[in-house]
PDB file of N, CA and C in Angstrom:
ATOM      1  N   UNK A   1     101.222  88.413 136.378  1.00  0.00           N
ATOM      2  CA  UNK A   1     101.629  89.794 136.220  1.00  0.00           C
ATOM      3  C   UNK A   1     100.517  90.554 135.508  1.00  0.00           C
ATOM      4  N   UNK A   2     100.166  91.171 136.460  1.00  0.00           N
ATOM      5  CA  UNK A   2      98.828  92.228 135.476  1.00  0.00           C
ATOM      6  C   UNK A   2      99.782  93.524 134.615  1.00  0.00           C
ATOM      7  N   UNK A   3      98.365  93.582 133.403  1.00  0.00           N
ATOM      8  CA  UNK A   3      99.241  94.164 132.428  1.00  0.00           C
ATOM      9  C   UNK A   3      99.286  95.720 132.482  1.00  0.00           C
ATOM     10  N   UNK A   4     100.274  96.532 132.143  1.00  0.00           N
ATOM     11  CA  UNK A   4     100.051  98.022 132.551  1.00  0.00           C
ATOM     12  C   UNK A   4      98.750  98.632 132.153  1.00  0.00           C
ATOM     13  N   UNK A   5      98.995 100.265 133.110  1.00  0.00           N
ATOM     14  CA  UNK A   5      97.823 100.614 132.172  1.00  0.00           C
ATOM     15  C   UNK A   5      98.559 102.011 131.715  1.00  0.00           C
ATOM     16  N   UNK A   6      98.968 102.405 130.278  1.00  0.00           N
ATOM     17  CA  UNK A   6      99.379 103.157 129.388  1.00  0.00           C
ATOM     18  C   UNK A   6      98.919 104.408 129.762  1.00  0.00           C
ATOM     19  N   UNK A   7      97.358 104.895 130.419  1.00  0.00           N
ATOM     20  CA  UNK A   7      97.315 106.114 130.538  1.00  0.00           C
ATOM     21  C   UNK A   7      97.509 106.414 131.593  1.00  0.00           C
ATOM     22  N   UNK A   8      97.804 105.657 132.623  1.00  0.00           N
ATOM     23  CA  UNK A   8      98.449 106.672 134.160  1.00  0.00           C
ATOM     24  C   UNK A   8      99.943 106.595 133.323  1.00  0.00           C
ATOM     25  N   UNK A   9     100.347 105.616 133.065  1.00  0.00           N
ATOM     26  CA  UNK A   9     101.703 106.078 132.859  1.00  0.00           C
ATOM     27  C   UNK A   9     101.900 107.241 132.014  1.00  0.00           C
ATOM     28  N   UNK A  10     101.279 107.690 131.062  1.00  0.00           N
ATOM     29  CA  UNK A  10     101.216 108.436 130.055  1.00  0.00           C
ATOM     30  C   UNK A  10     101.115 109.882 131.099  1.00  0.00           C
ATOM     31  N   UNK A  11      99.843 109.981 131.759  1.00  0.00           N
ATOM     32  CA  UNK A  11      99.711 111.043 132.757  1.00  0.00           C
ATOM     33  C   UNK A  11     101.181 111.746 133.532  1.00  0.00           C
ATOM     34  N   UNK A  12     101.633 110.132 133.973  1.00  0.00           N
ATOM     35  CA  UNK A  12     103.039 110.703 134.695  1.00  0.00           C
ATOM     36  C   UNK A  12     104.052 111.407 134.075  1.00  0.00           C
ATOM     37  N   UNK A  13     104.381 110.593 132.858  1.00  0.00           N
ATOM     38  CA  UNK A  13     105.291 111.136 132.296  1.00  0.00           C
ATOM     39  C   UNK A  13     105.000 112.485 131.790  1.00  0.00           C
ATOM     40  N   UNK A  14     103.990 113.228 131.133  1.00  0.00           N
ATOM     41  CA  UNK A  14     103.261 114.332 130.373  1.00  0.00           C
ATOM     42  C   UNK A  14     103.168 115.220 132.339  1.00  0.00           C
ATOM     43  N   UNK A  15     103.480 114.955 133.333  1.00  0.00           N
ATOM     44  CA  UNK A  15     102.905 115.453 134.372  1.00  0.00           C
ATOM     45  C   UNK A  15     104.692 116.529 134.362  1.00  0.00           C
ATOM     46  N   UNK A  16     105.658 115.524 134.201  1.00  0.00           N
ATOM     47  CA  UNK A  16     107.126 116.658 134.263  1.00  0.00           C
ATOM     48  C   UNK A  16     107.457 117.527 132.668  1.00  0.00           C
ATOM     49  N   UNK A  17     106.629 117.221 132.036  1.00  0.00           N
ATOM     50  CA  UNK A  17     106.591 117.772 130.387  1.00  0.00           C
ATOM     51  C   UNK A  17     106.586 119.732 130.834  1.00  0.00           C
ATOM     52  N   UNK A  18     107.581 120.627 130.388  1.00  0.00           N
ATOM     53  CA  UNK A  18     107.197 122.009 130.449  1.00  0.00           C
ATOM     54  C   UNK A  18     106.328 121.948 129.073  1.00  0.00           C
ATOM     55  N   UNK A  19     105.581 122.536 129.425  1.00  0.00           N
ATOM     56  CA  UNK A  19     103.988 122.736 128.310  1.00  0.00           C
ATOM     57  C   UNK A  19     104.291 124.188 127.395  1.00  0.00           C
ATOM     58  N   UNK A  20     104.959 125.162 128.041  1.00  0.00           N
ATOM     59  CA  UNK A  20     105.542 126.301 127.382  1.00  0.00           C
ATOM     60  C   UNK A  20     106.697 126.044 126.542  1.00  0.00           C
ATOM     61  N   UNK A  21     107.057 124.884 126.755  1.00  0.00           N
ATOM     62  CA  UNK A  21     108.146 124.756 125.362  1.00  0.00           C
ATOM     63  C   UNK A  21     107.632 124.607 124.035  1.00  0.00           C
ATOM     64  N   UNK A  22     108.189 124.934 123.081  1.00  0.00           N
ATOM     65  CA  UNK A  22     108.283 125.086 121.725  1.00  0.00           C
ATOM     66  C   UNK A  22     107.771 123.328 120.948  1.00  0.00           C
ATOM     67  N   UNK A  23     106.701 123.228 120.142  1.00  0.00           N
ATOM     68  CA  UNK A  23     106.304 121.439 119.827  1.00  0.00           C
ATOM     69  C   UNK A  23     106.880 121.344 118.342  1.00  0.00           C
ATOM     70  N   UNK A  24     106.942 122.260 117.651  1.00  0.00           N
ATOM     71  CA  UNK A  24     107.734 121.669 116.716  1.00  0.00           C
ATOM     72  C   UNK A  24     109.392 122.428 116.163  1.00  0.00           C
ATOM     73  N   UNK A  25     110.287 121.639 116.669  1.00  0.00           N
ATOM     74  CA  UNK A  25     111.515 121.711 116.334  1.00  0.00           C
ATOM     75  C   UNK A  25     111.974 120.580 115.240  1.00  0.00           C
ATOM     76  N   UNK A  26     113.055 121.239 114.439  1.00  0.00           N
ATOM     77  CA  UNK A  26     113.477 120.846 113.225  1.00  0.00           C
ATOM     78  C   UNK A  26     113.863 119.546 113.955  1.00  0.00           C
ATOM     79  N   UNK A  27     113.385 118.597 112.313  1.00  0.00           N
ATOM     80  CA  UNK A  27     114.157 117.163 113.367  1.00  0.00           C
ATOM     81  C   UNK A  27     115.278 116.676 112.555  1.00  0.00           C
ATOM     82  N   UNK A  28     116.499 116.898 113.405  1.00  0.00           N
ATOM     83  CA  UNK A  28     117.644 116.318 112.730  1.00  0.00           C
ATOM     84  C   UNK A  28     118.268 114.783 112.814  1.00  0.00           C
ATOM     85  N   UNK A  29     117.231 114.003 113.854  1.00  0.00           N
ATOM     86  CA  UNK A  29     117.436 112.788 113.899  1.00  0.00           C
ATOM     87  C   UNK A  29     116.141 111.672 114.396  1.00  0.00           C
ATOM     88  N   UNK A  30     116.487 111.181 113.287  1.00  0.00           N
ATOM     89  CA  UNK A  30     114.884 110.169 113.112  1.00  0.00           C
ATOM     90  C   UNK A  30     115.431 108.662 113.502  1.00  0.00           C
ATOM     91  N   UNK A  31     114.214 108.187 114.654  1.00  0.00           N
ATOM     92  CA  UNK A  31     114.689 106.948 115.139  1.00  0.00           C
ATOM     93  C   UNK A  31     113.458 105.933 114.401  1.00  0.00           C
ATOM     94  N   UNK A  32     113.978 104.545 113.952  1.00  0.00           N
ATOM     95  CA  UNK A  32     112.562 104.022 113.444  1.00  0.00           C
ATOM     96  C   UNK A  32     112.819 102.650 113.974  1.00  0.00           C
ATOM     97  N   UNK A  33     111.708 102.060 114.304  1.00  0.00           N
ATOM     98  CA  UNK A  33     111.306 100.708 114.811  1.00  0.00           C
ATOM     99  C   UNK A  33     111.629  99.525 113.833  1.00  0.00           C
ATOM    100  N   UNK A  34     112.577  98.750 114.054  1.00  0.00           N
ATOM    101  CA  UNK A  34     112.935  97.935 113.018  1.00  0.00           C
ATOM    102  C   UNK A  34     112.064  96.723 112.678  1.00  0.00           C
ATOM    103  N   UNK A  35     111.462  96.307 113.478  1.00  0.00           N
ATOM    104  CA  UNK A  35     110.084  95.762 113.431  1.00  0.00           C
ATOM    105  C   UNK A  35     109.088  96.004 112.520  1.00  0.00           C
ATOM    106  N   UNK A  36     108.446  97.584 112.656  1.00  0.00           N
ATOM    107  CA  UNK A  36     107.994  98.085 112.002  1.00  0.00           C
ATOM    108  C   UNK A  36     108.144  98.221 110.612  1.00  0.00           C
ATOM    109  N   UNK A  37     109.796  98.471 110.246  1.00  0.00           N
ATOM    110  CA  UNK A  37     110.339  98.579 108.953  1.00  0.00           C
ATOM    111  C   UNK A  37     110.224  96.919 108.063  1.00  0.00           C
ATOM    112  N   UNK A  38     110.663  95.936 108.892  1.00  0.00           N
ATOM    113  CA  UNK A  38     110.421  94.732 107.964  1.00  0.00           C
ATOM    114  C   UNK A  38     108.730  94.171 107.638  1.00  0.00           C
ATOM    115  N   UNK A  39     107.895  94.900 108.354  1.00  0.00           N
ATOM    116  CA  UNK A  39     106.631  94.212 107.591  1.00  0.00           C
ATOM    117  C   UNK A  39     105.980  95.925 106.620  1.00  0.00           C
ATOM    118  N   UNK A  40     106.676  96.842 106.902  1.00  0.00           N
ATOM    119  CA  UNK A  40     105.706  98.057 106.254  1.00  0.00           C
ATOM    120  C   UNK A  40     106.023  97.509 104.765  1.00  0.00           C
ATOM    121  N   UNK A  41     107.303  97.386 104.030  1.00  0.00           N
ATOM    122  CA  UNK A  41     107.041  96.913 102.575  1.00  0.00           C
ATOM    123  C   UNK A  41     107.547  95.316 102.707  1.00  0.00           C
ATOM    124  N   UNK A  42     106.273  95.225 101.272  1.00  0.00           N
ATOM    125  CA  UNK A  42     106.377  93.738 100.932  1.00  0.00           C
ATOM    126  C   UNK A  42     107.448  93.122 100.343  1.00  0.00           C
ATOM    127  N   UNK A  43     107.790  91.638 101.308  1.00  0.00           N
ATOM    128  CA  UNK A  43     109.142  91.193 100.317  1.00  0.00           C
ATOM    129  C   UNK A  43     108.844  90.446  98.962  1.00  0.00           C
ATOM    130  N   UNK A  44     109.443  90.725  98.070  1.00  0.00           N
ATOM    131  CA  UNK A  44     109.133  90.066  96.978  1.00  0.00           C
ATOM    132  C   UNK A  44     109.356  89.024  96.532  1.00  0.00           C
ATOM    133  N   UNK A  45     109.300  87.554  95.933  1.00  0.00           N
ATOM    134  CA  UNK A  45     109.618  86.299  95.908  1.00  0.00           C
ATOM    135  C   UNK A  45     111.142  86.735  94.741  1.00  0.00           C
ATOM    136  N   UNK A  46     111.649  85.773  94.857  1.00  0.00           N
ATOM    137  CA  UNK A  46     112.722  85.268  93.766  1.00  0.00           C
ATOM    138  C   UNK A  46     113.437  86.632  93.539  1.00  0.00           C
ATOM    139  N   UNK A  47     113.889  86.946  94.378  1.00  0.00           N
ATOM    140  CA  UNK A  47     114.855  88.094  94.291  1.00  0.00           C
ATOM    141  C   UNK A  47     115.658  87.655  95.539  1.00  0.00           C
ATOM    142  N   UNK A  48     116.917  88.285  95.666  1.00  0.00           N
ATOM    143  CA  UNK A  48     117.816  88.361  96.886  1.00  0.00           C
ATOM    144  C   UNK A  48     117.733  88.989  97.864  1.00  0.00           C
ATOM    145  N   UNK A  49     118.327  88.698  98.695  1.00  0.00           N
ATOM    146  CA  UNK A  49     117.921  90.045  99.905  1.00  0.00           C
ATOM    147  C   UNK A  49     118.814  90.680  99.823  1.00  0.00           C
ATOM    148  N   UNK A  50     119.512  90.689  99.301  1.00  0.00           N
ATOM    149  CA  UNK A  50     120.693  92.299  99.552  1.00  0.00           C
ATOM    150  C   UNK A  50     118.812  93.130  98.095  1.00  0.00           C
ATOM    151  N   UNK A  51     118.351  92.623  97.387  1.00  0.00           N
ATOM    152  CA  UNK A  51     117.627  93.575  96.945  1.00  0.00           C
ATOM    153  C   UNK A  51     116.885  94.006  98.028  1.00  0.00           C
ATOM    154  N   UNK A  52     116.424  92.875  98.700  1.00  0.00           N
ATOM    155  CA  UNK A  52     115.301  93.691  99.814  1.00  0.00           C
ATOM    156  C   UNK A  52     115.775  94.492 100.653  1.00  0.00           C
ATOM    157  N   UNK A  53     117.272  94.026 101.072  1.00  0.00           N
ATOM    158  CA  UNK A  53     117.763  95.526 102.387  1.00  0.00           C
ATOM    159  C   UNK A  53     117.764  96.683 101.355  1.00  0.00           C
ATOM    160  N   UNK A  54     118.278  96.693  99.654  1.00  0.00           N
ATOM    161  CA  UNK A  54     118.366  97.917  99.381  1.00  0.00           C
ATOM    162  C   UNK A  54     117.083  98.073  99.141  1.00  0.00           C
ATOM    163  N   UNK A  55     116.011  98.126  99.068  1.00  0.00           N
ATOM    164  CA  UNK A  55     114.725  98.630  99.016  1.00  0.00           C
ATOM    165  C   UNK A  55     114.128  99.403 100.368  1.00  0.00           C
ATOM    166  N   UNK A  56     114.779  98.432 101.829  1.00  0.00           N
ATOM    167  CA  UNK A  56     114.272  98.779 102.623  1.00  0.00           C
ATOM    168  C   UNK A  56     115.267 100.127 103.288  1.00  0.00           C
ATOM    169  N   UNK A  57     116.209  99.781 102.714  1.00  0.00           N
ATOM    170  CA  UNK A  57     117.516 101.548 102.608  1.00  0.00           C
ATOM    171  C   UNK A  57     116.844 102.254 102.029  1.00  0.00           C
ATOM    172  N   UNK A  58     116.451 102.177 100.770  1.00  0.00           N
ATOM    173  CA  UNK A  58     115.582 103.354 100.217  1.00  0.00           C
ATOM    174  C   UNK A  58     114.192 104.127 101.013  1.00  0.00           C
ATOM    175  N   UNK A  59     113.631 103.225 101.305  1.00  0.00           N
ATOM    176  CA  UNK A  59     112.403 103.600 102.138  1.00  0.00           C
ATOM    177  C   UNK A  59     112.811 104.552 103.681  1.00  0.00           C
ATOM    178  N   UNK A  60     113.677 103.857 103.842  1.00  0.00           N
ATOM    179  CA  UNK A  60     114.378 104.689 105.243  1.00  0.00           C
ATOM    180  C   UNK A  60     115.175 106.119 105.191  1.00  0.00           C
ATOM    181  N   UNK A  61     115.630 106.144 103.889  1.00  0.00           N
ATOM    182  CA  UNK A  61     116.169 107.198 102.628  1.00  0.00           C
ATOM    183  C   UNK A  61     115.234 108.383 102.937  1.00  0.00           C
ATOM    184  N   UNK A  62     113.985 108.121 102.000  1.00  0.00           N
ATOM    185  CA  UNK A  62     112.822 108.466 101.915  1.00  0.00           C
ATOM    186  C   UNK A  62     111.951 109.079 103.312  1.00  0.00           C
ATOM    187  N   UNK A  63     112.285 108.238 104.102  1.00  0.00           N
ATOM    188  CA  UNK A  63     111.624 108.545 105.506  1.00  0.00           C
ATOM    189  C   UNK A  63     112.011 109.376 105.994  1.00  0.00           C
ATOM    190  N   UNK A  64     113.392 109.722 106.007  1.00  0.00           N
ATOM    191  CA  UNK A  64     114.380 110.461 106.732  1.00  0.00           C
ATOM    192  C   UNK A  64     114.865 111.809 106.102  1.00  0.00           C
ATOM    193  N   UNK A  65     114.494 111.694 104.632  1.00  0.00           N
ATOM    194  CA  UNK A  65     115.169 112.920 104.458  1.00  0.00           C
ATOM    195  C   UNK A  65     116.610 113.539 104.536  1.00  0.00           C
ATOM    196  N   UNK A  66     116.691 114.624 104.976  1.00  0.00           N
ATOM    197  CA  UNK A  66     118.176 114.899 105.357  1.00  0.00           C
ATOM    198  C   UNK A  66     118.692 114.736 106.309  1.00  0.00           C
ATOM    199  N   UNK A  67     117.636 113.939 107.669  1.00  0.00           N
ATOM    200  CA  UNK A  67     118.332 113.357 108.728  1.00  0.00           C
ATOM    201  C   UNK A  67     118.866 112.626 109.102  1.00  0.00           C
ATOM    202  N   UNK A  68     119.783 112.169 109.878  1.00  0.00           N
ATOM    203  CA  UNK A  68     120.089 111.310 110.251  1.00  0.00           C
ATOM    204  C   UNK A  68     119.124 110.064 111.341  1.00  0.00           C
ATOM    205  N   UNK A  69     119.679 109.220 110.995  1.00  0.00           N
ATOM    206  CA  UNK A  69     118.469 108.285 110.996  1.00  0.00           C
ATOM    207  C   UNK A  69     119.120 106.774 111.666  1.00  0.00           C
ATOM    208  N   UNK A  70     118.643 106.402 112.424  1.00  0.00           N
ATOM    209  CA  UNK A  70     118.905 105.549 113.234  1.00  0.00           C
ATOM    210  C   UNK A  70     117.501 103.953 113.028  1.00  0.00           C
ATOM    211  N   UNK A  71     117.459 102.391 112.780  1.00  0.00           N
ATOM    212  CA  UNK A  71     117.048 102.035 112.972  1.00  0.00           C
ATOM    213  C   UNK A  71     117.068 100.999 114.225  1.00  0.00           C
ATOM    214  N   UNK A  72     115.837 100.834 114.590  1.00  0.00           N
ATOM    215  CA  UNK A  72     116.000 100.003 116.111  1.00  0.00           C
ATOM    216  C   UNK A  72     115.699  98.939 116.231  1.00  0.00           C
ATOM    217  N   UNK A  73     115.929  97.873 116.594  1.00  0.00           N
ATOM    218  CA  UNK A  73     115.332  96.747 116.540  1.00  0.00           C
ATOM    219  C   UNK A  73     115.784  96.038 118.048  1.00  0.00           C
ATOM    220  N   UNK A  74     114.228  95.820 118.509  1.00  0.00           N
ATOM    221  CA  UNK A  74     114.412  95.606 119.712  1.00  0.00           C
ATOM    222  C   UNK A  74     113.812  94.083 120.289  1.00  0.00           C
ATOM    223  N   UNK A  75     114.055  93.320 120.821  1.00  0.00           N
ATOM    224  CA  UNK A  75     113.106  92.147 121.449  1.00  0.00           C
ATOM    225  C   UNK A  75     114.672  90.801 121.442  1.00  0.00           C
ATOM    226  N   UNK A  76     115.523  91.432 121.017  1.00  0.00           N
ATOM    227  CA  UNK A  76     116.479  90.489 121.368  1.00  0.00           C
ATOM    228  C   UNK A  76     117.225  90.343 122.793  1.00  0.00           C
ATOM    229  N   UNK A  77     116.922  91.212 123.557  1.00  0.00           N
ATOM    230  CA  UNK A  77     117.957  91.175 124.603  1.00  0.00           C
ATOM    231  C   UNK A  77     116.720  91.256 126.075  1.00  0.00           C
ATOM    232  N   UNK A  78     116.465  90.909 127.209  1.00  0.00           N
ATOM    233  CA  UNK A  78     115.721  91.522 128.096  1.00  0.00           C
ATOM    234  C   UNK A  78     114.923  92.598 128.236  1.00  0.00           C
ATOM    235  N   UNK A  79     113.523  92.756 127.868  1.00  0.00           N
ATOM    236  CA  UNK A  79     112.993  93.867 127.819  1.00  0.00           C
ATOM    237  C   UNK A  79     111.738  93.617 128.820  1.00  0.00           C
ATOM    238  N   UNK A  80     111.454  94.854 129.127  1.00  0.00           N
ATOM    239  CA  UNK A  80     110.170  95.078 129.750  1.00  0.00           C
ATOM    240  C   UNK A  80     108.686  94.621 129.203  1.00  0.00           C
ATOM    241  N   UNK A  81     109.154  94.064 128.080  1.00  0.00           N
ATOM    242  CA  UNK A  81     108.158  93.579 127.551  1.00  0.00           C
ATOM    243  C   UNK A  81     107.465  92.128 126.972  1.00  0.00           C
ATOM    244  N   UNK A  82     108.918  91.264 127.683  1.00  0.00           N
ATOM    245  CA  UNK A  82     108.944  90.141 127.119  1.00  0.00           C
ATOM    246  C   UNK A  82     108.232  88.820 127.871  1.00  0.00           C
ATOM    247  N   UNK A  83     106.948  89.439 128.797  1.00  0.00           N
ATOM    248  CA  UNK A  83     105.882  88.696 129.689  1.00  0.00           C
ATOM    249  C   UNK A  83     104.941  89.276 128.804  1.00  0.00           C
ATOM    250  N   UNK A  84     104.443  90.031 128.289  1.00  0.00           N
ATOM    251  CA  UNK A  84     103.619  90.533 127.151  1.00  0.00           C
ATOM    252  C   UNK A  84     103.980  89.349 125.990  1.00  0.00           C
ATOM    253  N   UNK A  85     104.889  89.734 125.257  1.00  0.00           N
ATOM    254  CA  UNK A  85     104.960  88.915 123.986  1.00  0.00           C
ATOM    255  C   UNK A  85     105.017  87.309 124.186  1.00  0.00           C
ATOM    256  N   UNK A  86     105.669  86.487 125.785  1.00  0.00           N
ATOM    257  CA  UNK A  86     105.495  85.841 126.006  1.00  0.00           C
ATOM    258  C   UNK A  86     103.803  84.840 125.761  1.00  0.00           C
ATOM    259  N   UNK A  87     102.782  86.582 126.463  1.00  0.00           N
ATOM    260  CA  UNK A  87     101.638  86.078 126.377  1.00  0.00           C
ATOM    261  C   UNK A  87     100.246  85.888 125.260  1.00  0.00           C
ATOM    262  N   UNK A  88     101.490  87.053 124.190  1.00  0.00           N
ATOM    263  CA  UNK A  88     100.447  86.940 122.898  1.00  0.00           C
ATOM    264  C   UNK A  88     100.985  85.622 122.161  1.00  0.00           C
ATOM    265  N   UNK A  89     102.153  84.892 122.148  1.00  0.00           N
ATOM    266  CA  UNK A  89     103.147  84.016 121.267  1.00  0.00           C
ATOM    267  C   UNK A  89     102.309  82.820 122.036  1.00  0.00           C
ATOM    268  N   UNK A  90     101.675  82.703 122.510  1.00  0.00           N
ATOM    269  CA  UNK A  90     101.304  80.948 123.651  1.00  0.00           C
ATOM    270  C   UNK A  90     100.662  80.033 122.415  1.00  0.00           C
ATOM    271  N   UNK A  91     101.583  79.075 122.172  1.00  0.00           N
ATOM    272  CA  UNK A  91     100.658  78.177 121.113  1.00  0.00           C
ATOM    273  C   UNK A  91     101.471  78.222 120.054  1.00  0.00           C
ATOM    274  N   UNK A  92     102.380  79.315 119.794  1.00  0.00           N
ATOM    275  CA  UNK A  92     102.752  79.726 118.021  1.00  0.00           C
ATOM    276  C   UNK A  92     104.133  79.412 118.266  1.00  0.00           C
ATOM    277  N   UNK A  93     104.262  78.913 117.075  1.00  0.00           N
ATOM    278  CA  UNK A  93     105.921  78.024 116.878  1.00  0.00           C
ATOM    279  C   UNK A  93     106.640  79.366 115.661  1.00  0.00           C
ATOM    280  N   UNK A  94     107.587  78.723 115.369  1.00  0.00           N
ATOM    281  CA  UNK A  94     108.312  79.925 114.385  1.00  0.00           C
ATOM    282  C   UNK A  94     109.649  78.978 114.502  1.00  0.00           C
ATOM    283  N   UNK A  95     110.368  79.642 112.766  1.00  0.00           N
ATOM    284  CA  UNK A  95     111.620  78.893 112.748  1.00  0.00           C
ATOM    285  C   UNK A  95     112.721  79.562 113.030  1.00  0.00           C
ATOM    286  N   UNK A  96     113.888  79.891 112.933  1.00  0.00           N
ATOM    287  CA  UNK A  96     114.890  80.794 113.487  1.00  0.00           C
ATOM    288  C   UNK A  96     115.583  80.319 110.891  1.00  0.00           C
ATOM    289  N   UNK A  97     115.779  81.605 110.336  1.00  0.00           N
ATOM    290  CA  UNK A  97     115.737  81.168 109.427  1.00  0.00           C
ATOM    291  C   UNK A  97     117.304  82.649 109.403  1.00  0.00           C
ATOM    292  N   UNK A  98     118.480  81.782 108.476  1.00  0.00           N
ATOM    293  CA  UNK A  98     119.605  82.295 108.656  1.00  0.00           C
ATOM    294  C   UNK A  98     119.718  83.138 107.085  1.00  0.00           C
ATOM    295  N   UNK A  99     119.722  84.542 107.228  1.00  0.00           N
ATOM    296  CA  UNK A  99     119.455  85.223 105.595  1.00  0.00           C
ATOM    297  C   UNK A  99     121.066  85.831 105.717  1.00  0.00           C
ATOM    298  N   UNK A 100     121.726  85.406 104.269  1.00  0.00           N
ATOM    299  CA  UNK A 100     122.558  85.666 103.499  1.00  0.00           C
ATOM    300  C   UNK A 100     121.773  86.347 102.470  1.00  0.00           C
ATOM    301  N   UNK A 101     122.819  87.815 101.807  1.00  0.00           N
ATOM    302  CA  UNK A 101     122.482  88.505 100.905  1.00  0.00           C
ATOM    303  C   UNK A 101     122.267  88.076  99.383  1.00  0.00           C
ATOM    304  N   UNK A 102     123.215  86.862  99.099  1.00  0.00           N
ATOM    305  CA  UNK A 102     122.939  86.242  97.789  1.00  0.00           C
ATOM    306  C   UNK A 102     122.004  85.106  98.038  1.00  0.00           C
ATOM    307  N   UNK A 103     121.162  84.707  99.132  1.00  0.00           N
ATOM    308  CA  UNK A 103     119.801  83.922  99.197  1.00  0.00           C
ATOM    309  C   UNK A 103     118.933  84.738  98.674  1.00  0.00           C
ATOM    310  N   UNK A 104     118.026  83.830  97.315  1.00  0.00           N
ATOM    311  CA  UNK A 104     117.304  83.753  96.765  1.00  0.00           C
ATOM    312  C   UNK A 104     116.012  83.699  98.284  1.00  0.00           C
ATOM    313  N   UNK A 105     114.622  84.975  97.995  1.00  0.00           N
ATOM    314  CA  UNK A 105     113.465  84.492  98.955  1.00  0.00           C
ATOM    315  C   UNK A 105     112.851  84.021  97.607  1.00  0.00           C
ATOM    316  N   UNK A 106     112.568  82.630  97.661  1.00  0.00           N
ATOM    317  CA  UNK A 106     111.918  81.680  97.300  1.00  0.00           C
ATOM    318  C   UNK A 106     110.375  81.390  97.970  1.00  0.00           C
ATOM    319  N   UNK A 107     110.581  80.398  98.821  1.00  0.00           N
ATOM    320  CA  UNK A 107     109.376  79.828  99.601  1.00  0.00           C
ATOM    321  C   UNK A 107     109.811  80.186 100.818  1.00  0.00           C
ATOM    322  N   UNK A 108     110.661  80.975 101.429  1.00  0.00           N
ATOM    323  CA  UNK A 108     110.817  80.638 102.894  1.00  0.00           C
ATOM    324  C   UNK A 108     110.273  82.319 103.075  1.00  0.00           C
ATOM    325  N   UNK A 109     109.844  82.990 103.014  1.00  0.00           N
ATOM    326  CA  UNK A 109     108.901  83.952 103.532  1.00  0.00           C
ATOM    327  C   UNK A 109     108.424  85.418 102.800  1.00  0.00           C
ATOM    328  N   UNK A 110     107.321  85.390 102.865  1.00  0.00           N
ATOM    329  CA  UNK A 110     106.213  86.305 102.597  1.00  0.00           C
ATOM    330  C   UNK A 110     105.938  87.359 103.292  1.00  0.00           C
ATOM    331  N   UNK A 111     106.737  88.547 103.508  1.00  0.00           N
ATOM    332  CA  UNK A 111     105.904  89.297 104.291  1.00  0.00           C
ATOM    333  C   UNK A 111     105.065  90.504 103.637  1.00  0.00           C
ATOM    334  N   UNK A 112     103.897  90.960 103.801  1.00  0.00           N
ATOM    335  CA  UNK A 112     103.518  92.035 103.012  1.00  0.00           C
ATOM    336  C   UNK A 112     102.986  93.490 104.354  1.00  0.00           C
ATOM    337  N   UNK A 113     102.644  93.983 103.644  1.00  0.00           N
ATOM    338  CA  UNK A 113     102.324  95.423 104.485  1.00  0.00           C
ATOM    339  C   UNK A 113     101.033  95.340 105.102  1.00  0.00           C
ATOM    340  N   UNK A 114     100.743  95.715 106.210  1.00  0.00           N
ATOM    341  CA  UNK A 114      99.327  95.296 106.927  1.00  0.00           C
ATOM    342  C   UNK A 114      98.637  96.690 106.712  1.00  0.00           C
TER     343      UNK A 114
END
């Protein structure tokens, strides 16, 4: 499967775009990549994770403002993208690791902000 190429598609879509419409409207609803959200802040050792979801509530708090705010998290179900990630993952193992809010992150993972 050859891999797309982002700027014809980009072309197409921007090709039905009305260009006379208005570019910045108030935004009353903010969508964020849940992906994105678990590596932007670092988790901290020896704390719980109900601290880390409320940290990562705050940040989304923060992000959002007075909007309403939606997070997404996507790669669990059939996607258009999963011959891609198939092809960056070739070689790399990973554990499936089950988080309860009164688990202590100890040693079982590190993530920090890239």
């Amino acid at each position: 499967m050859n891999k797309t190429d982002k700027s014809t598609l980009t072309n197409q879509l921007l090709a039905g775009v009305n260009q006379s419409a208005p570019r910045c409207r108030p935004v009353n609803h903010v969508i964020i990549d849940g992906g994105w959200l678990i590596h932007r802040l670092p988790w901290k050792r020896n704390v719980t994770f109900d601290v880390i979801l409320d940290q990562h509530c705050a940040y989304v708090q923060k992000l959002a403002h007075s909007a309403q705010c939606q997070v997404i998290f996507d790669g669990y179900s059939i996607s258009i993208k999963d011959h891609e990630h198939t092809r960056r993952s070739e070689g790399k193992t990973h554990c499936n690791v089950l988080v309860q809010l009164d688990t202590v992150n100890k040693n079982m993972i590190q993530i920090s902000s890239s």
